[in-house]
Protein backbone atom coordinates (compact mmCIF):
# COMPACT_ATOMS: atom_id res chain seq x y z
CA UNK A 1 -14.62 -16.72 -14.46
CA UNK A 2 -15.25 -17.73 -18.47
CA UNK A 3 -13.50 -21.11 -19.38
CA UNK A 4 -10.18 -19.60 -21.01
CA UNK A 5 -9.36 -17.75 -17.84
CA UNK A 6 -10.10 -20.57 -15.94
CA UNK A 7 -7.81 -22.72 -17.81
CA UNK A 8 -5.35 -20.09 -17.63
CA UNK A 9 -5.55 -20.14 -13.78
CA UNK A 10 -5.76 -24.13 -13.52
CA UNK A 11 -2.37 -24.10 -15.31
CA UNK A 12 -0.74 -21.30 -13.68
CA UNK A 13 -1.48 -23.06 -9.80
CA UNK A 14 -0.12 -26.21 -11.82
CA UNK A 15 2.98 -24.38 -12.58
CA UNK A 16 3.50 -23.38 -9.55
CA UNK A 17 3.13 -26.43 -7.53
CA UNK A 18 5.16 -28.55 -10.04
CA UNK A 19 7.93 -25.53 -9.07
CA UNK A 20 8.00 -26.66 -5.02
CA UNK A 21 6.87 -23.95 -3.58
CA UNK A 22 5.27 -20.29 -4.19
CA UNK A 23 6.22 -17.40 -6.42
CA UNK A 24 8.63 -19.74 -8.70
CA UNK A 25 6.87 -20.59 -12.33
CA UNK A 26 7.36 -23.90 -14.00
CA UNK A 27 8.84 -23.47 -17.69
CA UNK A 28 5.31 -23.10 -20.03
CA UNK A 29 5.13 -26.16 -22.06
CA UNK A 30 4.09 -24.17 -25.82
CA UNK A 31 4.80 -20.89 -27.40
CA UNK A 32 1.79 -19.15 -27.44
CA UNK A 33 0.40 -18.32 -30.27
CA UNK A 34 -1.78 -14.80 -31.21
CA UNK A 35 -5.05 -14.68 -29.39
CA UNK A 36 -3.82 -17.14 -26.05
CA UNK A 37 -3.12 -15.37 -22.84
CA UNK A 38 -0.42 -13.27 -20.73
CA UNK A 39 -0.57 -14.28 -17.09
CA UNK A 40 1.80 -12.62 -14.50
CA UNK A 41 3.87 -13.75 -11.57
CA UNK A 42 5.11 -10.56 -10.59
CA UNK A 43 6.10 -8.38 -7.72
CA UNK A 44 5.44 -4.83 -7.89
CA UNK A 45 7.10 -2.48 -5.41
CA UNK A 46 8.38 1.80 -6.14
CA UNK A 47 10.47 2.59 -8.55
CA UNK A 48 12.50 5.03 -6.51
CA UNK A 49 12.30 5.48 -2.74
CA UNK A 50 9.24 6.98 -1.92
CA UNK A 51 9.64 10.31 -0.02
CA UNK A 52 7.77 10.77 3.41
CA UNK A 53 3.85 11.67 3.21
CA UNK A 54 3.67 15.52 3.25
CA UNK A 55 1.22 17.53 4.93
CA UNK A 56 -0.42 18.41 2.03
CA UNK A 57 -0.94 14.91 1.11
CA UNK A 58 -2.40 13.82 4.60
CA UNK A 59 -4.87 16.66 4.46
CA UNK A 60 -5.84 15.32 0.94
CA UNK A 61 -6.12 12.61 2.54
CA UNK A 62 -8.70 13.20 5.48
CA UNK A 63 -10.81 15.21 3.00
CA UNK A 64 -11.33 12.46 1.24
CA UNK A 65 -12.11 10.07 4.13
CA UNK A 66 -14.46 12.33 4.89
CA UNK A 67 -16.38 12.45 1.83
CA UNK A 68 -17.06 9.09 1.20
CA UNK A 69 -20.52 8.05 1.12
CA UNK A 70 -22.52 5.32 3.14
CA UNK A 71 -22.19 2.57 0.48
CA UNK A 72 -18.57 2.73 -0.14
CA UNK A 73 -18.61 4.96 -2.67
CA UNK A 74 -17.58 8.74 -3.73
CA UNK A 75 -19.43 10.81 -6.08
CA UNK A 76 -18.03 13.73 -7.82
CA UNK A 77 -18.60 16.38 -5.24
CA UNK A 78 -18.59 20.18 -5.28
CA UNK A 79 -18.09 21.52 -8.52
CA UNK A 80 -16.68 25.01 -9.54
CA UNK A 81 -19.77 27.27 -9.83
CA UNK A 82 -18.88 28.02 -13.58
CA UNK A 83 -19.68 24.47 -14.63
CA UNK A 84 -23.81 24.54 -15.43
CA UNK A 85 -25.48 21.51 -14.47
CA UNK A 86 -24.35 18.39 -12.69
CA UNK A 87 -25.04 19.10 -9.33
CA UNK A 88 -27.38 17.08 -8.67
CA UNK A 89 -24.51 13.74 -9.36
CA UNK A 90 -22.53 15.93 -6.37
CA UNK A 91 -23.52 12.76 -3.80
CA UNK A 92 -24.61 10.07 -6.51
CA UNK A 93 -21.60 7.17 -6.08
CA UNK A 94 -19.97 6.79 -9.67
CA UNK A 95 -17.25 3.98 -10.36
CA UNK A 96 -14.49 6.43 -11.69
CA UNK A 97 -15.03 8.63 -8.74
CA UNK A 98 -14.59 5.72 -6.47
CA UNK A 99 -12.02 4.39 -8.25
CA UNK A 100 -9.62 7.03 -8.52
CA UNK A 101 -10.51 7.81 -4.60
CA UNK A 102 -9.43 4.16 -3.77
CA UNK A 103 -6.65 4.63 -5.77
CA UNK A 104 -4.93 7.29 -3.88
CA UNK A 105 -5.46 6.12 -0.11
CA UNK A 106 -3.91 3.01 -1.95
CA UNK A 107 -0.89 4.74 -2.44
CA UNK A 108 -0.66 6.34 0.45
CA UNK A 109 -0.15 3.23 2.24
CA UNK A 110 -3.49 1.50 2.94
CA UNK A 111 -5.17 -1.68 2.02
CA UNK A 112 -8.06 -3.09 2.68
CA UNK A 113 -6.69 -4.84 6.05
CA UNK A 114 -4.23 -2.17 7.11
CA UNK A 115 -3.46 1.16 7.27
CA UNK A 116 -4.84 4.70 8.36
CA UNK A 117 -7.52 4.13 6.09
CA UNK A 118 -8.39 0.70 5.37
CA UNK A 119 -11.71 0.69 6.22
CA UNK A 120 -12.39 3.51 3.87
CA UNK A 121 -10.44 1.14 1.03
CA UNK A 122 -12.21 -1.84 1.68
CA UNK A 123 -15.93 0.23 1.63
CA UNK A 124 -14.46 1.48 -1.89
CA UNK A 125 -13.54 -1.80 -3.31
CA UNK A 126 -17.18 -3.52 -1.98
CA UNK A 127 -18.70 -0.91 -3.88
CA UNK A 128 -16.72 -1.25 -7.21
CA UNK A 129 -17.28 -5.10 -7.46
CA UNK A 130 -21.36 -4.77 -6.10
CA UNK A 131 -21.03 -2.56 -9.53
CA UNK A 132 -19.62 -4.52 -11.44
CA UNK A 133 -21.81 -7.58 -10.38
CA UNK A 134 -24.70 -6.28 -11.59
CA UNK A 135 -23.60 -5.05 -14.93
CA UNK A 136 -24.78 -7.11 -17.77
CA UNK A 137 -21.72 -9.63 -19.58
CA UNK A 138 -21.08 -7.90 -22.97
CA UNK A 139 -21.04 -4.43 -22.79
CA UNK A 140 -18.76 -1.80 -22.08
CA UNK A 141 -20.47 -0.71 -19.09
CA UNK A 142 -20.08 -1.40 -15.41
CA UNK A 143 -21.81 1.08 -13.69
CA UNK A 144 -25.39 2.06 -13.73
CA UNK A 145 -24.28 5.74 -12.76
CA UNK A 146 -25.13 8.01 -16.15
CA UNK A 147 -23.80 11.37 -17.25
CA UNK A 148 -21.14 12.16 -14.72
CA UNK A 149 -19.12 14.58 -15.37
CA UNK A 150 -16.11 12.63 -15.75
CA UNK A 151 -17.96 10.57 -18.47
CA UNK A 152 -18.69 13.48 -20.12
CA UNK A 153 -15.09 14.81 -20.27
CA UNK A 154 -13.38 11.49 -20.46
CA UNK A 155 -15.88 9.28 -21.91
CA UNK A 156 -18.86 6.84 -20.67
CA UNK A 157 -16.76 4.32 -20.48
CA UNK A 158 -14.18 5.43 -18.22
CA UNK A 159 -15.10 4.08 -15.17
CA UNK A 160 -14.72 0.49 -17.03
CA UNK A 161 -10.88 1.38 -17.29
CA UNK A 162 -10.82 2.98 -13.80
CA UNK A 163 -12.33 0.40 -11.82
CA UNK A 164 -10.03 -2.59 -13.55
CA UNK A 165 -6.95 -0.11 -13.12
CA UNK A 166 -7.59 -0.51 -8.81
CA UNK A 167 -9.05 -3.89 -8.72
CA UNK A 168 -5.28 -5.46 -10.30
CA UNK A 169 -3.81 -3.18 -7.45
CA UNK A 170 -6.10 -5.16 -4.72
CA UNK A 171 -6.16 -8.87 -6.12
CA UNK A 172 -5.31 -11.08 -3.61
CA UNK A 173 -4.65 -8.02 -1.11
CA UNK A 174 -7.79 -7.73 0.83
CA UNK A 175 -6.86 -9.55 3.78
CA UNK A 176 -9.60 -12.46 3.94
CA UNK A 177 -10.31 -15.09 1.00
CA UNK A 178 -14.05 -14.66 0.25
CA UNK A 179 -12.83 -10.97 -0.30
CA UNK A 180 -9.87 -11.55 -2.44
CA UNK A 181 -12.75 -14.07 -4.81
CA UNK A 182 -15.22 -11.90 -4.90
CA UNK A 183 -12.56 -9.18 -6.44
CA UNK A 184 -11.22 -11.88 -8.81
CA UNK A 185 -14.38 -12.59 -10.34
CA UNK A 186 -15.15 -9.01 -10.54
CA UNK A 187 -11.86 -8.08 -12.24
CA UNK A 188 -12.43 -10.62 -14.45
CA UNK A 189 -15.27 -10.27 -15.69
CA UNK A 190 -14.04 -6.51 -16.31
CA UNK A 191 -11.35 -7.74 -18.51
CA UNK A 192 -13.93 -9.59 -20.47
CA UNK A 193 -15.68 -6.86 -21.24
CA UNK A 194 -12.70 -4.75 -21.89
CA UNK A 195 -11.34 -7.22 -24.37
CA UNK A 196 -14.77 -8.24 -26.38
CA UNK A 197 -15.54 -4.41 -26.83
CA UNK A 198 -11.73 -3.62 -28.64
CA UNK A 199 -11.75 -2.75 -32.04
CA UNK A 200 -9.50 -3.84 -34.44
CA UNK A 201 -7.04 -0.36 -34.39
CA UNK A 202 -7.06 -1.17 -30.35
CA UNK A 203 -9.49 1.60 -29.33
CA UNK A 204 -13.05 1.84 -27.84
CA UNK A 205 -16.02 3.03 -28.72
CA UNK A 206 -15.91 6.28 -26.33
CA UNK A 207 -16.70 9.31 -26.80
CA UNK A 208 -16.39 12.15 -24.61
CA UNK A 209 -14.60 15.63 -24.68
CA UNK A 210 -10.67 14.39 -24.13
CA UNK A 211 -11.06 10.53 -25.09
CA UNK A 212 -7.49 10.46 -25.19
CA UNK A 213 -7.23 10.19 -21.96
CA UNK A 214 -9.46 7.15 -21.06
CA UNK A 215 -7.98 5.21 -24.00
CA UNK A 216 -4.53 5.58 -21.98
CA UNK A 217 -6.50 4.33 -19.10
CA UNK A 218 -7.72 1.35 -21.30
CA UNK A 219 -4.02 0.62 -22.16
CA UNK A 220 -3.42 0.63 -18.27
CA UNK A 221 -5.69 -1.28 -17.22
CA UNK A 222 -4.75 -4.08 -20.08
CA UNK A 223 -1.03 -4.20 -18.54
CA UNK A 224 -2.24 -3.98 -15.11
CA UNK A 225 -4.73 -7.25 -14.99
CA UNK A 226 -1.74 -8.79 -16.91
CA UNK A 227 1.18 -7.95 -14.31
CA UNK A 228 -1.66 -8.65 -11.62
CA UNK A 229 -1.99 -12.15 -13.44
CA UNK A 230 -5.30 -12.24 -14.74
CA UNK A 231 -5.28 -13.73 -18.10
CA UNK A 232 -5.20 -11.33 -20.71
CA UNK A 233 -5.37 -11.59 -23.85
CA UNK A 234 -2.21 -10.70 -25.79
CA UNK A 235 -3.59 -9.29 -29.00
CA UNK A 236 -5.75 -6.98 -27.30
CA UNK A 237 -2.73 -5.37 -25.56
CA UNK A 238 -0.53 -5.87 -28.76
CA UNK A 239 -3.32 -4.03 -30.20
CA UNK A 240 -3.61 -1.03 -27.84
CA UNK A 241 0.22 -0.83 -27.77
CA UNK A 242 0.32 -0.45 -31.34
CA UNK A 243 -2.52 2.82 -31.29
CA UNK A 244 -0.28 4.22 -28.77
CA UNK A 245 2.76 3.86 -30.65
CA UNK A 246 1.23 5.47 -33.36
CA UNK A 247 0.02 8.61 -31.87
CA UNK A 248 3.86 9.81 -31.77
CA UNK A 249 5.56 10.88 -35.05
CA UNK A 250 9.46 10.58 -34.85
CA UNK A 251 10.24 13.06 -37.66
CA UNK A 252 7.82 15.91 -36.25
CA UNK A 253 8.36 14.78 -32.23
CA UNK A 254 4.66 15.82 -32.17
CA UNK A 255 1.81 13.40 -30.61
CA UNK A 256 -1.52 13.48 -32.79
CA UNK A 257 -3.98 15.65 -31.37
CA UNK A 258 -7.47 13.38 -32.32
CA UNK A 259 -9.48 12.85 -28.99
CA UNK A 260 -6.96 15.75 -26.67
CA UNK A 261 -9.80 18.48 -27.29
CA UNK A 262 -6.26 20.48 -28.77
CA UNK A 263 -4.66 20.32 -25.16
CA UNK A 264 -0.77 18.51 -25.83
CA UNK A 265 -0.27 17.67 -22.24
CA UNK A 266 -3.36 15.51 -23.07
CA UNK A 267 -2.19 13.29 -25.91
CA UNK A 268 1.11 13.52 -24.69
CA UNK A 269 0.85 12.62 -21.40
CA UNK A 270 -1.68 9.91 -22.52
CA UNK A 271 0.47 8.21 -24.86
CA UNK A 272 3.74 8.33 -23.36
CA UNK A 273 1.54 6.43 -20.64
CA UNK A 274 0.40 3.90 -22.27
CA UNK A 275 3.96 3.25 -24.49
CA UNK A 276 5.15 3.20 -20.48
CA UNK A 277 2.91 0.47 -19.33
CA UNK A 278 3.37 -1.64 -22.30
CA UNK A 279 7.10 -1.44 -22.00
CA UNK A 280 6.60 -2.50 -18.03
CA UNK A 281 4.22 -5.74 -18.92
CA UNK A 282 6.77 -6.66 -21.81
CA UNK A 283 10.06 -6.34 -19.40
CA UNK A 284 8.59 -9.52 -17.85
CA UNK A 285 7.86 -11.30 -21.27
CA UNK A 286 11.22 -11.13 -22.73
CA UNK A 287 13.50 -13.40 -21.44
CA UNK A 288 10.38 -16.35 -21.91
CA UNK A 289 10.56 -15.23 -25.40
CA UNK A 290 14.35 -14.74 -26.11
CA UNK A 291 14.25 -18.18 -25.29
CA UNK A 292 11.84 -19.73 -27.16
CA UNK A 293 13.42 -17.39 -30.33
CA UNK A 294 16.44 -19.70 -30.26
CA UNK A 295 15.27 -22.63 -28.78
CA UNK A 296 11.30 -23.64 -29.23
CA UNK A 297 10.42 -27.02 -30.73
CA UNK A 298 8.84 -25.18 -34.11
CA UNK A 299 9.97 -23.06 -36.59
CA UNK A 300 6.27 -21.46 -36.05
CA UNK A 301 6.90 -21.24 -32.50
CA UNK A 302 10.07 -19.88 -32.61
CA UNK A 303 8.58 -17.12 -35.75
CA UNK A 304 6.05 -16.17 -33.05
CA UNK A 305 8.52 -15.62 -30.28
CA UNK A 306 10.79 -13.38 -32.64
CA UNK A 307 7.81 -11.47 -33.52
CA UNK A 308 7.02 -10.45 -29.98
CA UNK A 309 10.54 -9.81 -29.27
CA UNK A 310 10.37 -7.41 -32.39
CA UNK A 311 7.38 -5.68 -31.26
CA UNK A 312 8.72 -5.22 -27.97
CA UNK A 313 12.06 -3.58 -29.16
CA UNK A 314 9.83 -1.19 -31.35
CA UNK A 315 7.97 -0.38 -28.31
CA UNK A 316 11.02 0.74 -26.51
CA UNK A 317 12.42 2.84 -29.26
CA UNK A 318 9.20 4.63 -29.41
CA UNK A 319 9.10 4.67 -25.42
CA UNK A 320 12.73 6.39 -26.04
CA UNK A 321 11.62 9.11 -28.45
CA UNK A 322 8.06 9.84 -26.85
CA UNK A 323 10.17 10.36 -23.28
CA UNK A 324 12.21 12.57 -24.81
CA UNK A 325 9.68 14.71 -26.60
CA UNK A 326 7.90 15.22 -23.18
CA UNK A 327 11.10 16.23 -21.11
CA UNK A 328 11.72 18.72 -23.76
CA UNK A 329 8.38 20.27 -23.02
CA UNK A 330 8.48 20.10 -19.65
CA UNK A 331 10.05 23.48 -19.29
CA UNK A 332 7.32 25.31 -21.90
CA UNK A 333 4.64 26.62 -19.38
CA UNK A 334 2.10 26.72 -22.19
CA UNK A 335 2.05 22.65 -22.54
CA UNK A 336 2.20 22.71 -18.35
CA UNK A 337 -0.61 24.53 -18.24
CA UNK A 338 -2.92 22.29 -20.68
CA UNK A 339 -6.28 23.65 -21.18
CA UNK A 340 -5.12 27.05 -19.34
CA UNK A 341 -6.08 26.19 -15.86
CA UNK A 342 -6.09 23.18 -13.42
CA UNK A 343 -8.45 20.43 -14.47
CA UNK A 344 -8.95 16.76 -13.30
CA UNK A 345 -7.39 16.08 -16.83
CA UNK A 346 -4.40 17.95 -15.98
CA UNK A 347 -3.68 16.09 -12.71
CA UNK A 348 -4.48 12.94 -14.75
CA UNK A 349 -1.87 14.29 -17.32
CA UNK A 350 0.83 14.55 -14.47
CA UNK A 351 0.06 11.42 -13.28
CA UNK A 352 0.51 9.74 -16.61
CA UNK A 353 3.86 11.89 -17.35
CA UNK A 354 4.95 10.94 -13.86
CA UNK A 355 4.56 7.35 -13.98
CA UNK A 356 6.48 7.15 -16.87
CA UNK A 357 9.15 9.16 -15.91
CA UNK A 358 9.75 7.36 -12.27
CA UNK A 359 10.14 3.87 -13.81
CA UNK A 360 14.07 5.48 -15.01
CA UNK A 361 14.15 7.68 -12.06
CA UNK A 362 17.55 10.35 -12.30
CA UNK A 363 17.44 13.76 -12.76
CA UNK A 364 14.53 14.14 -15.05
CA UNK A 365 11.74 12.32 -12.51
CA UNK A 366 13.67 14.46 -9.70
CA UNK A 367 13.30 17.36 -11.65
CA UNK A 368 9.47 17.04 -12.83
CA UNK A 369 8.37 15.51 -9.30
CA UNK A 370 10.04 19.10 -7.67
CA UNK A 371 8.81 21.39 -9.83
CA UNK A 372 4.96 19.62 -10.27
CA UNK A 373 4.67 19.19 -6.03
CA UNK A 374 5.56 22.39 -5.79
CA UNK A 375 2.64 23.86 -8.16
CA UNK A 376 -0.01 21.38 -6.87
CA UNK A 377 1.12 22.15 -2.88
CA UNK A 378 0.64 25.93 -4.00
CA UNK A 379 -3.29 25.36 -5.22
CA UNK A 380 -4.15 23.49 -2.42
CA UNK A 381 -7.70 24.55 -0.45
CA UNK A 382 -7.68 25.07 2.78
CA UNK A 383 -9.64 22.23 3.51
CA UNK A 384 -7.08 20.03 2.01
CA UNK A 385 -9.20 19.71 -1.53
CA UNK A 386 -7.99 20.47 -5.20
CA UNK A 387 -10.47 22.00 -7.39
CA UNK A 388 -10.66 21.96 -11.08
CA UNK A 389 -11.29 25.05 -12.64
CA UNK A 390 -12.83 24.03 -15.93
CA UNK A 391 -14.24 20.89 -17.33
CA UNK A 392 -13.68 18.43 -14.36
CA UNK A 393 -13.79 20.46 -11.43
CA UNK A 394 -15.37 17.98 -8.78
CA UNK A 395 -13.25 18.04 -5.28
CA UNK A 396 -13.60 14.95 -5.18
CA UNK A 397 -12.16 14.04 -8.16
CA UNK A 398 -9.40 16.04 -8.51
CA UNK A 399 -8.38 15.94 -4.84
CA UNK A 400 -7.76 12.01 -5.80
CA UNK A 401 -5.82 12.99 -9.13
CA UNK A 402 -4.03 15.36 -7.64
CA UNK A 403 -2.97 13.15 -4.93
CA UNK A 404 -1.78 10.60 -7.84
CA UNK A 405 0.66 12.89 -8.78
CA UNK A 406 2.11 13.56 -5.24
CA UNK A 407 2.47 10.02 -4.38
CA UNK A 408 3.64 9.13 -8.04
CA UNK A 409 7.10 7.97 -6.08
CA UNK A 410 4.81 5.12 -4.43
CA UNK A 411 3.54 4.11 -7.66
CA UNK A 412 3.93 0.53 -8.20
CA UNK A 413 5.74 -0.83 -11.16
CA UNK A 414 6.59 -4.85 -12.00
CA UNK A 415 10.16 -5.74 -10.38
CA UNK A 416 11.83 -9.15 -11.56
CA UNK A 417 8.94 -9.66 -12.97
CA UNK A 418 8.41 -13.61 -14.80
CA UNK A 419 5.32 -13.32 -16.95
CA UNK A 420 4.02 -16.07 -18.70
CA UNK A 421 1.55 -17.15 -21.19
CA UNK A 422 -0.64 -20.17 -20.66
């Protein structure tokens, strides 16, 4: 852990022992200023009442038990015969892969101490941070797997994104303490990297056919570590909330099309995502800063504090418009459809219109989670798989995506959340 997130930690346990007991934050002493930290007390729990597991989710969910490999991890398994090349990576263990694997028996109920499949989780998560341990401090990189499909389509830094995204869902979850350190310091470091590597408009350097997509993945794993309490830093996710505000144009309701590949469910789904997760990380913020608006000890401080409270009202009038854009589309089986046929980037666009859509719940989530189970229970193999049809068309892959989407009711989103900056 580098010295700021330590520091970060050391006051956050100070916090809460000056409060009495656990899960109650002491008041922060300072306003924080651009470039300090956001860390997170914060429960996360469904947004609406998850349904029942189906049967086509439990089959999804023994084919992918049964295609994990003996280290832990998943590769990218059987392709669609049309895709040339890249069969060789069908077995070779690849941090996305694992990731988004992990990901779904996650939210199917498991952990890494419980569940129909926790030993499956835990194999997945040992694998991620053996990954990430021997990655080198300052790239982008975390994985020494090369030219996976899902790089290729996504870019080669997606499994960076992925593998922070599941290791904020597992922080202090894994049922023993040498487990829950060894995933701190590995989500940590992840962050690091994710943070030095930003540019200044809030993107990464990655390229890739849909980039799109894995920049909304950046943006979610930002607001994850940060509701999972790992000290983020505050500009960087100012930053990427700011790029995914302005991929949506109010007076055209249209999302920009640079890094989609021309697919709208893409850049739609992808920045209506990432607007989404912003808008969940600054829920928690706001009452910290309404207060420090009216009452901090500086005119500075309290400049600071209106500043974020501004941002954060901008964010939800663009959350507003984007939402609203997307319902209306909903209906137009051309923009369902994306690239023409199933993809892993289409499940991954139904899991990012999903997620935003639950955290209001009512008759539009209702709606969209009917009509989209319905279509993915209808393509299901008989094994229990999903296959992509074009681009990425690994089982094992889109079996996980796919599952996303299914289980988007048991997604987890911050409730009550009190997040602080240190």
């Amino acid at each position: 852990m580098n010295w700021h997130r330590a520091l970060a930690a050391a006051a956050l346990a100070a916090a809460v022992a000056a409060a009495g007991y656990l899960g109650v934050l002491a008041e922060p002493v300072a306003t924080p200023a651009a470039g300090e930290e956001t860390r997170a007390a914060t429960t996360w729990a469904p947004a609406v009442k998850p349904k029942p597991l189906s049967n086509n989710v439990e089959r999804g969910l023994e084919f992918l038990s049964k295609t994990q490999l003996k280290n832990g991890g998943w590769g990218q398994g059987e392709e669609s015969q049309q895709m040339g090349g890249g069969a060789q990576l069908k077995d070779t263990p690849s941090v996305a892969d694992t990731a988004v694997c992990t990901l779904a028996l996650i939210r199917a109920g498991s952990t890494a101490s419980d569940g129909p499949y926790a030993a499956q989780v835990r194999k997945g998560i040992e694998y991620i941070c053996s990954e990430i341990e021997e990655a080198d401090s300052q790239s982008l990189f975390i994985t020494r797997t090369r030219g996976t499909r899902v790089q290729a389509k996504l870019g080669q830094y997606v499994d960076t994104f992925m593998g922070a995204m599941v290791l904020a869902e597992v922080k202090g979850k894994m049922g023993d303490a040498a487990a829950n350190k060894r995933v701190l310091a590995a989500l940590d470091k992840v962050m690091d990297k994710i943070e030095r590597n930003q540019k200044s408009d809030g993107t990464w350097a990655n390229d890739g056919w849909a980039p799109t997509i894995a920049q909304a993945l950046g943006a979610k794993a930002l607001n994850k570590a940060a509701q999972a309490g790992i000290g983020v830093n505050e500009e960087a996710r100012a930053k990427t909330e700011t790029y995914a505000r302005g991929q949506y144009d109010a007076a055209s309701g249209e999302f920009k099309a640079g890094g989609d590949a021309g697919v709208a469910l893409y850049s739609g789904g992808s920045s209506l995502a990432a607007i989404q997760d912003s808008a969940n990380t600054n829920a928690g913020l706001r009452e910290d800063y309404e207060r420090k608006a009216r009452s901090a000890p500086t005119a500075a401080e309290r400049q600071v504090a209106a500043d974020a409270l501004r941002r954060f009202d901008e964010n939800e009038k663009a959350l507003k418009d984007a939402k609203t854009a997307i319902v209306k589309r909903l209906d137009d089986e051309r923009f369902i459809k994306g690239f023409g046929s199933n993809g892993g980037e289409e499940f991954l666009s139904y899991m990012n219109i999903g997620e935003a859509l639950v955290v209001q719940g009512g008759p539009e989530w209702e709606k969209w989670d009917k009509s989209i189970t319905e279509n993915l229970n209808r393509i299901q193999n008989a094994d229990g798989s999903w296959t992509g049809h074009h681009c990425i068309t690994g089982r094992t892959f889109c079996t996980a995506a796919a599952l996303l989407v299914l289980t988007t009711d048991r997604a987890p989103v911050p409730v009550a959340a009190r997040i602080r900056k240190q």
